[in-house]
Protein backbone atom coordinates (compact mmCIF):
# COMPACT_ATOMS: atom_id res chain seq x y z
CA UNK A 1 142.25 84.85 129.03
CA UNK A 2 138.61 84.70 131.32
CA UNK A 3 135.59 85.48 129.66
CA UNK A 4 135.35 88.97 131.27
CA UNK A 5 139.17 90.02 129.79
CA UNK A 6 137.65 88.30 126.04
CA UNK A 7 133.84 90.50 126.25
CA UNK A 8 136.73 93.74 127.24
CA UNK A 9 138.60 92.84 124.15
CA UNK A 10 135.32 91.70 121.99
CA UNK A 11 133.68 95.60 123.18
CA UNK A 12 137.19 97.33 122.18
CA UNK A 13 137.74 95.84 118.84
CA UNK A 14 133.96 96.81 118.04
CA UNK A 15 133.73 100.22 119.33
CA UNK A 16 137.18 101.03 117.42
CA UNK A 17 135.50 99.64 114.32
CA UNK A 18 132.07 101.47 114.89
CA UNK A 19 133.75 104.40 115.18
CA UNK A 20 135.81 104.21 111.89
CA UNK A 21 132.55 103.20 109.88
CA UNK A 22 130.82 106.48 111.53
CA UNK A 23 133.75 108.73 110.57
CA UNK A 24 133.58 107.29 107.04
CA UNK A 25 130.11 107.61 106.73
CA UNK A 26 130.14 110.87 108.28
CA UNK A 27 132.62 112.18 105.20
CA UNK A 28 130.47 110.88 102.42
CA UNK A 29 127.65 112.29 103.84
CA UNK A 30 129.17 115.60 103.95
CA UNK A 31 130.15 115.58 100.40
CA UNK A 32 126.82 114.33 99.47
CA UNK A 33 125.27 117.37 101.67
CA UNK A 34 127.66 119.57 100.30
CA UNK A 35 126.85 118.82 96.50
CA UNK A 36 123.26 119.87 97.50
CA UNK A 37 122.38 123.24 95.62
CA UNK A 38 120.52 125.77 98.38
CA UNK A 39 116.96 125.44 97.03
CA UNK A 40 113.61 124.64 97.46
CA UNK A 41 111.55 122.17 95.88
CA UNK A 42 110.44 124.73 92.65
CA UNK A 43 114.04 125.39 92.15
CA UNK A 44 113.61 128.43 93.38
CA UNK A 45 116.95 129.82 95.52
CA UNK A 46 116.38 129.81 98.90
CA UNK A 47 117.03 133.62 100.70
CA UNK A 48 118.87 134.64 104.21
CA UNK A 49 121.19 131.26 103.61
CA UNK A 50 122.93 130.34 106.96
CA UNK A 51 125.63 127.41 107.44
CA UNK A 52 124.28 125.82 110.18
CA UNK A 53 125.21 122.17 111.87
CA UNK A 54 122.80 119.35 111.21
CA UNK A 55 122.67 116.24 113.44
CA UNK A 56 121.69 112.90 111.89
CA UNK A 57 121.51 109.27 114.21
CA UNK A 58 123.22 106.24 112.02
CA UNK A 59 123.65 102.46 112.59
CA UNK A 60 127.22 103.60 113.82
CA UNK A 61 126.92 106.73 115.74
CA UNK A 62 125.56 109.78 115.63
CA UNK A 63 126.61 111.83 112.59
CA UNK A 64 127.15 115.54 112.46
CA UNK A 65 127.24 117.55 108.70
CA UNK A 66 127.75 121.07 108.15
CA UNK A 67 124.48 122.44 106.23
CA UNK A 68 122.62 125.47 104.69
CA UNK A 69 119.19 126.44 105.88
CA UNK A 70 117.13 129.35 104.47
CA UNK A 71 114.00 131.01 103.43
CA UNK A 72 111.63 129.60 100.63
CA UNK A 73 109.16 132.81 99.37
CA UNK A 74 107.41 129.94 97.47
CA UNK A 75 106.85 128.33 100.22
CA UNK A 76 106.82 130.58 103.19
CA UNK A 77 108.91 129.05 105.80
CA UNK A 78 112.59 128.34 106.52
CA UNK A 79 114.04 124.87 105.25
CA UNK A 80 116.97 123.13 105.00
CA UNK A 81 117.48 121.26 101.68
CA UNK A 82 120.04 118.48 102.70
CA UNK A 83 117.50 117.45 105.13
CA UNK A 84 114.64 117.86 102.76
CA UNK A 85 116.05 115.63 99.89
CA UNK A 86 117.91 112.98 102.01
CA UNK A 87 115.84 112.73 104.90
CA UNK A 88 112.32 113.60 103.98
CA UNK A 89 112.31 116.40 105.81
CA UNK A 90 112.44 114.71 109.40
CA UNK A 91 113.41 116.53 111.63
CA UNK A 92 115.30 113.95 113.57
CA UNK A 93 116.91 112.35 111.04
CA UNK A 94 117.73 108.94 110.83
CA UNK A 95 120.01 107.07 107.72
CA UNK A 96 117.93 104.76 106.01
CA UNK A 97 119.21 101.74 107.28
CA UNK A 98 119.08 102.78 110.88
CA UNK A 99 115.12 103.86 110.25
CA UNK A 100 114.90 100.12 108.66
CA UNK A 101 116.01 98.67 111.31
CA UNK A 102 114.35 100.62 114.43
CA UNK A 103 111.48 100.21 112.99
CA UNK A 104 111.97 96.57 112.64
CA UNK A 105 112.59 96.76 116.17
CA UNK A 106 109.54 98.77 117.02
CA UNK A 107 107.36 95.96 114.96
CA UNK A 108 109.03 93.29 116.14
CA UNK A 109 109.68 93.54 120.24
CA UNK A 110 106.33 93.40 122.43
CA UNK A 111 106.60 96.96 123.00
CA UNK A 112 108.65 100.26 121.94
CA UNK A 113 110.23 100.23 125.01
CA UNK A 114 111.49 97.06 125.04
CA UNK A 115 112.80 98.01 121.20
CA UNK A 116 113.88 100.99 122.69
CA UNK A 117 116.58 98.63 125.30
CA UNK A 118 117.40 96.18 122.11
CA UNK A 119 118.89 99.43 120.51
CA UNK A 120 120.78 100.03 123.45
CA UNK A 121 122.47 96.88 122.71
CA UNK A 122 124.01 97.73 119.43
CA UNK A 123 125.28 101.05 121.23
CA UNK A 124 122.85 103.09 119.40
CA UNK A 125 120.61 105.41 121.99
CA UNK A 126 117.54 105.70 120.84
CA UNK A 127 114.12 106.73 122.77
CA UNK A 128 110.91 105.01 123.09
CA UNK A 129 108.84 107.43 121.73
CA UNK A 130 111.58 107.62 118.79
CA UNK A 131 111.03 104.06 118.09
CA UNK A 132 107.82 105.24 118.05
CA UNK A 133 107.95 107.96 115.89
CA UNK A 134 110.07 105.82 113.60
CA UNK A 135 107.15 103.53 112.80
CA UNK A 136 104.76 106.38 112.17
CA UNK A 137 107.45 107.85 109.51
CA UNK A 138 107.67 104.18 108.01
CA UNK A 139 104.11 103.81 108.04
CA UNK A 140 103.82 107.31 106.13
CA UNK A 141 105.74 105.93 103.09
CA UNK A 142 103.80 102.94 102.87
CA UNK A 143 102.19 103.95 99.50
CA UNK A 144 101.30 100.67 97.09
CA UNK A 145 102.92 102.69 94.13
CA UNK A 146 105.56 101.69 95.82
CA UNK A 147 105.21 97.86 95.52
CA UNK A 148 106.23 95.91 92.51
CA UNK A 149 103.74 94.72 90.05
CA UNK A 150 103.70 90.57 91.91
CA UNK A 151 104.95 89.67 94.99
CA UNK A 152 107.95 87.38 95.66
CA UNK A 153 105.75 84.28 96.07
CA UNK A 154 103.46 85.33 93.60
CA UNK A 155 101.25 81.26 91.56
CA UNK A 156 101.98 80.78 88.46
CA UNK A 157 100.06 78.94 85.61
CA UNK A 158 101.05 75.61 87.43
CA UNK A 159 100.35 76.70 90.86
CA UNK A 160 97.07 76.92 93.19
CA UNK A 161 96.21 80.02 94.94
CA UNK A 162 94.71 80.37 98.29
CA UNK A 163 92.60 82.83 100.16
CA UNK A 164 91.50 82.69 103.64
CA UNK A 165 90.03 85.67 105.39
CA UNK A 166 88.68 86.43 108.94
CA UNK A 167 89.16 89.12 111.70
CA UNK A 168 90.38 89.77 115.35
CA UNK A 169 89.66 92.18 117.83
CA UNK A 170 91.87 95.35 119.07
CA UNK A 171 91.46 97.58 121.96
CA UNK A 172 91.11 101.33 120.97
CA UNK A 173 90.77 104.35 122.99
CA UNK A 174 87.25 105.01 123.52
CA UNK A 175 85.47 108.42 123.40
CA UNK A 176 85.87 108.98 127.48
CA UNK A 177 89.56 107.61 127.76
CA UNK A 178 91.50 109.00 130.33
CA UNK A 179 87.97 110.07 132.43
CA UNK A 180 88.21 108.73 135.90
CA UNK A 181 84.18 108.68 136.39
CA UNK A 182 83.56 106.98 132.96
CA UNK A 183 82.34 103.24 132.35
CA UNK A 184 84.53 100.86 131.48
CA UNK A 185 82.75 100.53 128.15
CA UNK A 186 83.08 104.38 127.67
CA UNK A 187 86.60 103.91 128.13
CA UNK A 188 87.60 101.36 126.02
CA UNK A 189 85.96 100.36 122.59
CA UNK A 190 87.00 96.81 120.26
CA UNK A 191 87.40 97.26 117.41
CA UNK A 192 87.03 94.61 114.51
CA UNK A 193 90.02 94.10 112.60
CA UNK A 194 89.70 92.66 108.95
CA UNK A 195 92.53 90.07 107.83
CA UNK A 196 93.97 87.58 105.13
CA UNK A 197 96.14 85.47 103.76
CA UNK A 198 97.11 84.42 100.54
CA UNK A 199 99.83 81.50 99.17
CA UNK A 200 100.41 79.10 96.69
CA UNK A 201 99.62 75.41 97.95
CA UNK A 202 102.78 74.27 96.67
CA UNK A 203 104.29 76.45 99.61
CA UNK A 204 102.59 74.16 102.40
CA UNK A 205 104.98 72.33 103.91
CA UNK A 206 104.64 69.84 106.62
CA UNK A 207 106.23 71.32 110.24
CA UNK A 208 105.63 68.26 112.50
CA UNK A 209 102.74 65.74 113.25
CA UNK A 210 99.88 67.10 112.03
CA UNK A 211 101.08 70.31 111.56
CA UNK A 212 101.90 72.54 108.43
CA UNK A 213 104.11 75.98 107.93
CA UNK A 214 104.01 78.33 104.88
CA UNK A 215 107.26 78.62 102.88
CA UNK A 216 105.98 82.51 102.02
CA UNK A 217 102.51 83.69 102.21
CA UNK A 218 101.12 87.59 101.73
CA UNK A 219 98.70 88.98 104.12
CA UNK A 220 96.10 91.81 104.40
CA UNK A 221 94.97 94.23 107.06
CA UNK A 222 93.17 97.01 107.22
CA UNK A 223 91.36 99.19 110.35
CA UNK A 224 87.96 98.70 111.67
CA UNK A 225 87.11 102.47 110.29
CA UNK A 226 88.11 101.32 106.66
CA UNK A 227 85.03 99.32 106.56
CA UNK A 228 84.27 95.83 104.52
CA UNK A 229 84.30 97.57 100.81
CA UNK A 230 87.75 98.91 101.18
CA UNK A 231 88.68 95.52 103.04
CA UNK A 232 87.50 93.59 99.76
CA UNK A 233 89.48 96.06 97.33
CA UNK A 234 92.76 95.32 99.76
CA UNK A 235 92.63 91.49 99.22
CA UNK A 236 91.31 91.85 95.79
CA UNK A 237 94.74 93.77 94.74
CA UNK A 238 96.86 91.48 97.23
CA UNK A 239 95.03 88.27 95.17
CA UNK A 240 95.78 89.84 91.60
CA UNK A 241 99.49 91.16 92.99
CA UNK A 242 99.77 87.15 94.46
CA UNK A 243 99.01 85.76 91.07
CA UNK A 244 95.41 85.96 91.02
CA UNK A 245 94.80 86.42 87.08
CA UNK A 246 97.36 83.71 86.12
CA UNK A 247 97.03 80.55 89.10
CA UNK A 248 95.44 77.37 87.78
CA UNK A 249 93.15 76.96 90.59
CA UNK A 250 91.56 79.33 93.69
CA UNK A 251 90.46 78.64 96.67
CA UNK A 252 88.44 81.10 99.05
CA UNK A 253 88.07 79.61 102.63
CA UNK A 254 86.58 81.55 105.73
CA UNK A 255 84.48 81.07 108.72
CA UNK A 256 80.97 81.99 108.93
CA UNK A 257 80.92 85.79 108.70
CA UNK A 258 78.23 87.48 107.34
CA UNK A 259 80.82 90.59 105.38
CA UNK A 260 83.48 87.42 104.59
CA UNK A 261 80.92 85.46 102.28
CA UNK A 262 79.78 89.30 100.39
CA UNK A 263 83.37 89.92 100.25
CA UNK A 264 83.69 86.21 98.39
CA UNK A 265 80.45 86.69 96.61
CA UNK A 266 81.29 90.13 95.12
CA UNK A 267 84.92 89.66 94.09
CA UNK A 268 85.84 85.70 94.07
CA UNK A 269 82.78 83.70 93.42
CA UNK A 270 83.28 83.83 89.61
CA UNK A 271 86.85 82.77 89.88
CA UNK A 272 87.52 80.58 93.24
CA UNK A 273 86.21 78.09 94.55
CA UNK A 274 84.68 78.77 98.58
CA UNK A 275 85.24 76.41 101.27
CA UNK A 276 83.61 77.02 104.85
CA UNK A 277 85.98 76.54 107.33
CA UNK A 278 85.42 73.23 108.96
CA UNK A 279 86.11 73.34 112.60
CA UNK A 280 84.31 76.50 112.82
CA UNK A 281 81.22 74.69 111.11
CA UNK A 282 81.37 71.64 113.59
CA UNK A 283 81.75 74.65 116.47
CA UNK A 284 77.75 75.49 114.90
CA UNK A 285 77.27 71.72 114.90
CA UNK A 286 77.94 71.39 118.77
CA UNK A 287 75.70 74.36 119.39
CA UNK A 288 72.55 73.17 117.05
CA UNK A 289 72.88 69.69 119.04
CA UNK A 290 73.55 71.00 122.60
CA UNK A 291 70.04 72.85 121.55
CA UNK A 292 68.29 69.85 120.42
CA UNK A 293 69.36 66.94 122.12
CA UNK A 294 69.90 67.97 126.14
CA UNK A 295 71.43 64.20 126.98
CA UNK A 296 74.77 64.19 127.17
CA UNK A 297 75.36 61.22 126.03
CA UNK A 298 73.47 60.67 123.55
CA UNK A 299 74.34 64.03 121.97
CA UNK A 300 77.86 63.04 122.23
CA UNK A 301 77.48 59.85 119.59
CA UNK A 302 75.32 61.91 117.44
CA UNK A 303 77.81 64.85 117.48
CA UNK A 304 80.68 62.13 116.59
CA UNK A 305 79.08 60.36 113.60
CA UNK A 306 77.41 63.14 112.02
CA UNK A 307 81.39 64.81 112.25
CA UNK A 308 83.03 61.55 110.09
CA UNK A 309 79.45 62.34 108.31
CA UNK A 310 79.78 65.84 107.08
CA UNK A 311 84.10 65.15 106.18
CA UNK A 312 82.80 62.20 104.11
CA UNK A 313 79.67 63.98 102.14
CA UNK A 314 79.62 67.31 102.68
CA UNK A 315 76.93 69.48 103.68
CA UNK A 316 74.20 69.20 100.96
CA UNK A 317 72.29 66.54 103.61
CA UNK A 318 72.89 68.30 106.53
CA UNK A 319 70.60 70.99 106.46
CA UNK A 320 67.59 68.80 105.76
CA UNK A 321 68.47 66.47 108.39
CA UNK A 322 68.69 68.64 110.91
CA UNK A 323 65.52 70.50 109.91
CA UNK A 324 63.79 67.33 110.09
CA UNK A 325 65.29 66.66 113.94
CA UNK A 326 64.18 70.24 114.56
CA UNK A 327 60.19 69.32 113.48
CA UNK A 328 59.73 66.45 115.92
CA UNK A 329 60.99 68.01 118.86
CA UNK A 330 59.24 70.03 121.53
CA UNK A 331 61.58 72.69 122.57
CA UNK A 332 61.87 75.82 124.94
CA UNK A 333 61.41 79.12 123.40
CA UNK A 334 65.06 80.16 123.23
CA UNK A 335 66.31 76.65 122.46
CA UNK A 336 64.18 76.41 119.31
CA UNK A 337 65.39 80.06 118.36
CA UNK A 338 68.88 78.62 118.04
CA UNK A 339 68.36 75.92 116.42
CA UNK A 340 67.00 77.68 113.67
CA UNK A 341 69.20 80.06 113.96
CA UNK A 342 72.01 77.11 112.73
CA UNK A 343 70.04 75.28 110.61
CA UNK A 344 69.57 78.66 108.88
CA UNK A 345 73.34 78.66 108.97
CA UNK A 346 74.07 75.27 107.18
CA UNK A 347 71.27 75.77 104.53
CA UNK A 348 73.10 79.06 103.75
CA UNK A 349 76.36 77.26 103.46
CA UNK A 350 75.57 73.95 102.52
CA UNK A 351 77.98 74.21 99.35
CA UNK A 352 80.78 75.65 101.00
CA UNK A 353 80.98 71.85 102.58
CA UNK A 354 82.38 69.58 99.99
CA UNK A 355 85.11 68.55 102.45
CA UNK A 356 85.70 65.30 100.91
CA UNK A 357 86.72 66.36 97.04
CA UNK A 358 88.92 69.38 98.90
CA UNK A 359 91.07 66.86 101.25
CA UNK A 360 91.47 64.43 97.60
CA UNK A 361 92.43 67.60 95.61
CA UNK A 362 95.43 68.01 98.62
CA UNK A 363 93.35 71.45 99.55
CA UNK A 364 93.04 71.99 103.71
CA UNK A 365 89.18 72.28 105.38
CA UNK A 366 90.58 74.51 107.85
CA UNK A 367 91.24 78.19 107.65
CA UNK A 368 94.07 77.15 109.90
CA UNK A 369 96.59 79.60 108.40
CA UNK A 370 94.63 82.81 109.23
CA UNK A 371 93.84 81.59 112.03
CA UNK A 372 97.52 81.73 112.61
CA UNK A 373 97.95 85.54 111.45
CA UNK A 374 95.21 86.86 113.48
CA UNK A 375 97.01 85.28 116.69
CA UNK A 376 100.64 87.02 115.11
CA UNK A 377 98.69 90.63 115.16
CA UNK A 378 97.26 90.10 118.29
CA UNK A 379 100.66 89.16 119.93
CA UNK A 380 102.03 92.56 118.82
CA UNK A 381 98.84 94.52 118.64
CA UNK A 382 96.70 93.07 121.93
CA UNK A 383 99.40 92.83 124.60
CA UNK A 384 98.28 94.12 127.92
CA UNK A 385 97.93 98.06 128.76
CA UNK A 386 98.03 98.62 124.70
CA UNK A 387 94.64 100.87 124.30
CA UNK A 388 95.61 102.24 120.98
CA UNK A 389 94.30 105.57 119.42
CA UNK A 390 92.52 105.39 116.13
CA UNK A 391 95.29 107.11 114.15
CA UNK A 392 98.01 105.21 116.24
CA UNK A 393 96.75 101.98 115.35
CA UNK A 394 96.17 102.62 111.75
CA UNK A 395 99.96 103.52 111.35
CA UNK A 396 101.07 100.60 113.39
CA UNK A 397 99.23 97.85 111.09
CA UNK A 398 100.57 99.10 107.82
CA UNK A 399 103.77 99.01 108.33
CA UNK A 400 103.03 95.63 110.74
CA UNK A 401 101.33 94.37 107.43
CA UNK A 402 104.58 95.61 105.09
CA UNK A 403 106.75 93.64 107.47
CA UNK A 404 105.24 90.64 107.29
CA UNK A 405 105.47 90.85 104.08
CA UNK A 406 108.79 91.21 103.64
CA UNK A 407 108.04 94.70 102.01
CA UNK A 408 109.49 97.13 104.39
CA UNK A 409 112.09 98.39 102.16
CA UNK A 410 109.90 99.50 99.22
CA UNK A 411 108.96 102.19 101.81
CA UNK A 412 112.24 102.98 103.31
CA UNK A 413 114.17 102.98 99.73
CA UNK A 414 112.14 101.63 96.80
CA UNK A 415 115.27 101.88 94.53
CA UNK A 416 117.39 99.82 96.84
CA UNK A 417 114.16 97.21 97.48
C-alpha cells in the first residue's frame, strides 16, 4: 500500500464514522427537540404553531431537526422554543461542543480566517465571520456567576501568592476610520490595556538556563474604557478567587506606573508585600546616569557597580546618593529636568527595592511573568492590519482572558465545566 492508497483509506474509514456519529446525534437531538413543549419563556403557549425544519452545525456534520415555531403575545414576536432553550436563541446554531471548539479556534489561530481553514480540516465548513460571531456569542456568556468560588490553582495556607500587574498597547479604530483625507492619528487610536497575573510560587518551575515556566497561573484583563477602578476590582476578585484570603504570604510586583502603585496602595498594601520590578528600575537607572554623567565610560562602571549595589541593599541609599550627584553637577536645562524627574522616581519607590531579602525568601525581582502575558495578548490581539472596534475588542479579550484560564467551559456549559 503507498501513502496516497493509506490517506484514501484513512479519509474513508473517517468520513463513514463521521457520518454515523452525525446520524446518531441527529436522532437524539430530535427526541430531545421533540420533548420540548411549544412555549415561551412565561409558560405561556405559543399561537399560529408551524412545524418547520431547523438547521443546527455539529462537530460531525450539519444536523437537521424537525421543529415548532410560533407566536409569543407576551412577548410580541415569533420564536422557536427548541432553539430558544438549547441554543440560546442563536440563530445559527451551533452544539456546544462545536461552539467550544471554534471558538477555541478563533482565540487561538492568528486570525479568524486562518481558524476559519483549520475547521476546514476536520471537514466542518465554517465561515470567517462565523468564527467570528462564535467568539462574540462565547464572550456574551462570560458572566463571573458563572465561575466557581477558587480557581484550579487556587494557594493554600502553605502556599505564597503572587501578583504582578502592568499593561500593553492595542490598536483601535479611531473616530475618522475608514476616511481617506484623515490623519493617521485620526485614524487609528492605542489604547492602554490593563493586565495581571496571579500564581502560587510553588508553581515556578525551572524551563532551562535561567529561565522559569508557570505550572498554572490566572490572569486579568480588562479594556482601556473600563478604566483603573474597575481594573483594581478585576484583580482584587481574581486575588481572593486565587487564594487571596487564605495564602501564607503575598507578593505585589509591578513596574513603575503611576495607576499600578494606587491599584497596590488601595487594595494590597495592607496584605502583600510590593516589589518594584527590577530591570525596569535599572532601565530609570541608565536614564538618570546617561543624564548626569555624559562620558561613556565612566558612566558605564558607575552604571555596573551601583547595579550589584542596588541587588545587594536595596534602594533605601539610592535616592540620597543620587540626589547628592545631582547637587554638584552643572547641567543643561533639560538634562537636570530628568534627573529629577528619576530621582523623584527612586525616592518614591525606595521600599519597593529590598531585592536582596526577596531573592533569599526564593521570591523573583522581575515582573518577568507579566511581562510574558502582555507579549501572549499582543500576539493574538496586535498582529498586523488588526484595528479593532471598541465593542469588538472588548468581546475578544474576555473570552481571550477565559481561555487562558482554562475557563471557557463555565461559559459554554457551566454544568458540564
Amino acid at each position: 500500500m503507498t501513502a496516497a492508497e493509506m490517506l484514501v483509506l484513512e479519509k474513508r474509514i473517517r468520513d463513514k464514522h463521521m457520518e454515523e456519529a452525525r446520524k446518531e446525534l441527529e436522532r437524539e437531538l430530535q427526541k430531545a427537540a421533540s420533548a420540548i413543549e411549544p412555549r415561551d419563556r412565561h409558560g405561556a403557549k405559543l399561537t399560529h404553531r408551524e412545524r418547520t425544519s431547523m438547521v443546527v452545525d455539529s462537530c460531525f456534520g450539519r444536523l437537521r431537526l424537525e421543529v415548532v415555531t410560533g407566536h409569543s403575545r407576551l412577548e410580541g414576536r415569533s420564536l422557536t422554543p427548541v432553539r430558544e432553550r438549547l441554543f440560546g436563541g442563536e440563530h445559527r446554531a451551533m452544539t456546544p461542543l462545536l461552539m467550544r471548539n471554534v471558538a477555541r479556534l478563533g482565540l487561538e489561530a492568528g486570525s479568524f480566517e486562518k481558524a476559519a481553514a483549520r475547521c476546514a480540516d476536520w471537514g466542518v465548513c465554517v465561515s470567517d465571520d462565523k468564527v467570528m460571531d462564535t467568539v462574540r456569542a462565547v464572550a456574551g456568556r462570560c458572566r463571573e456567576a458563572k465561575l466557581p468560588r477558587r480557581c484550579a490553582g487556587a494557594a493554600g495556607p502553605e502556599d505564597v501568592l503572587v501578583i504582578m500587574a502592568d499593561g500593553w498597547n492595542a490598536r483601535h479604530r479611531g473616530p475618522k476610520w475608514g476616511r481617506k483625507k484623515a490623519l493617521p492619528d485620526e485614524r487609528v487610536e492605542w489604547k492602554d490595556i490593563k493586565s495581571a497575573v496571579l500564581f502560587k510560587l510553588s508553581h515556578v518551575v525551572g524551563a532551562g538556563r535561567k529561565r522559569h515556566a508557570l505550572l498554572t497561573r490566572h490572569v486579568v484583563a480588562v479594556p482601556a474604557d473600563a478604566g483603573p477602578e474597575r481594573f483594581g476590582q478585576a484583580v482584587e476578585r481574581a486575588a481572593i478567587r486565587m487564594g487571596m484570603r487564605e495564602a501564607r504570604r503575598i507578593y505585589f510586583f509591578s513596574d513603575g506606573g503611576a495607576y499600578l502603585w494606587n491599584l497596590y496602595e488601595y487594595r494590597f498594601e495592607a496584605v502583600a508585600d510590593g516589589t518594584l520590578d527590577y530591570y525596569h528600575a535599572m532601565e530609570h537607572l541608565g536614564t538618570v546616569a546617561e543624564a548626569l554623567m555624559p562620558e561613556r565610560e565612566a558612566r558605564e562602571a558607575w552604571l555596573e557597580a551601583e547595579r550589584g549595589r542596588v541587588k545587594r541593599e536595596g534602594g533605601a541609599q539610592l535616592a540620597g546618593t543620587l540626589r547628592q550627584m545631582l547637587a554638584g553637577k552643572d547641567l543643561p536645562a533639560e538634562a537636570r529636568k530628568v534627573a529629577e524627574r528619576e530621582v523623584n522616581y527612586f525616592q518614591k519607590h525606595k521600599g519597593h527595592m529590598d531585592y536582596d531579602k526577596r531573592r533569599k525568601e526564593g521570591v523573583p525581582i522581575g515582573s518577568g511573568a507579566v511581562e510574558s502575558l502582555c507579549g501572549q495578548f499582543q500576539d493574538r490581539l496586535k498582529r498586523r492590519g488588526q484595528f479593532w472596534s471598541r465593542k469588538g475588542f472588548s468581546a475578544m479579550l474576555r473570552a481571550y482572558v477565559w481561555y487562558l484560564n482554562e475557563e471557557l467551559d463555565y461559559a459554554i456549559a457551566p454544568s458540564a465545566a
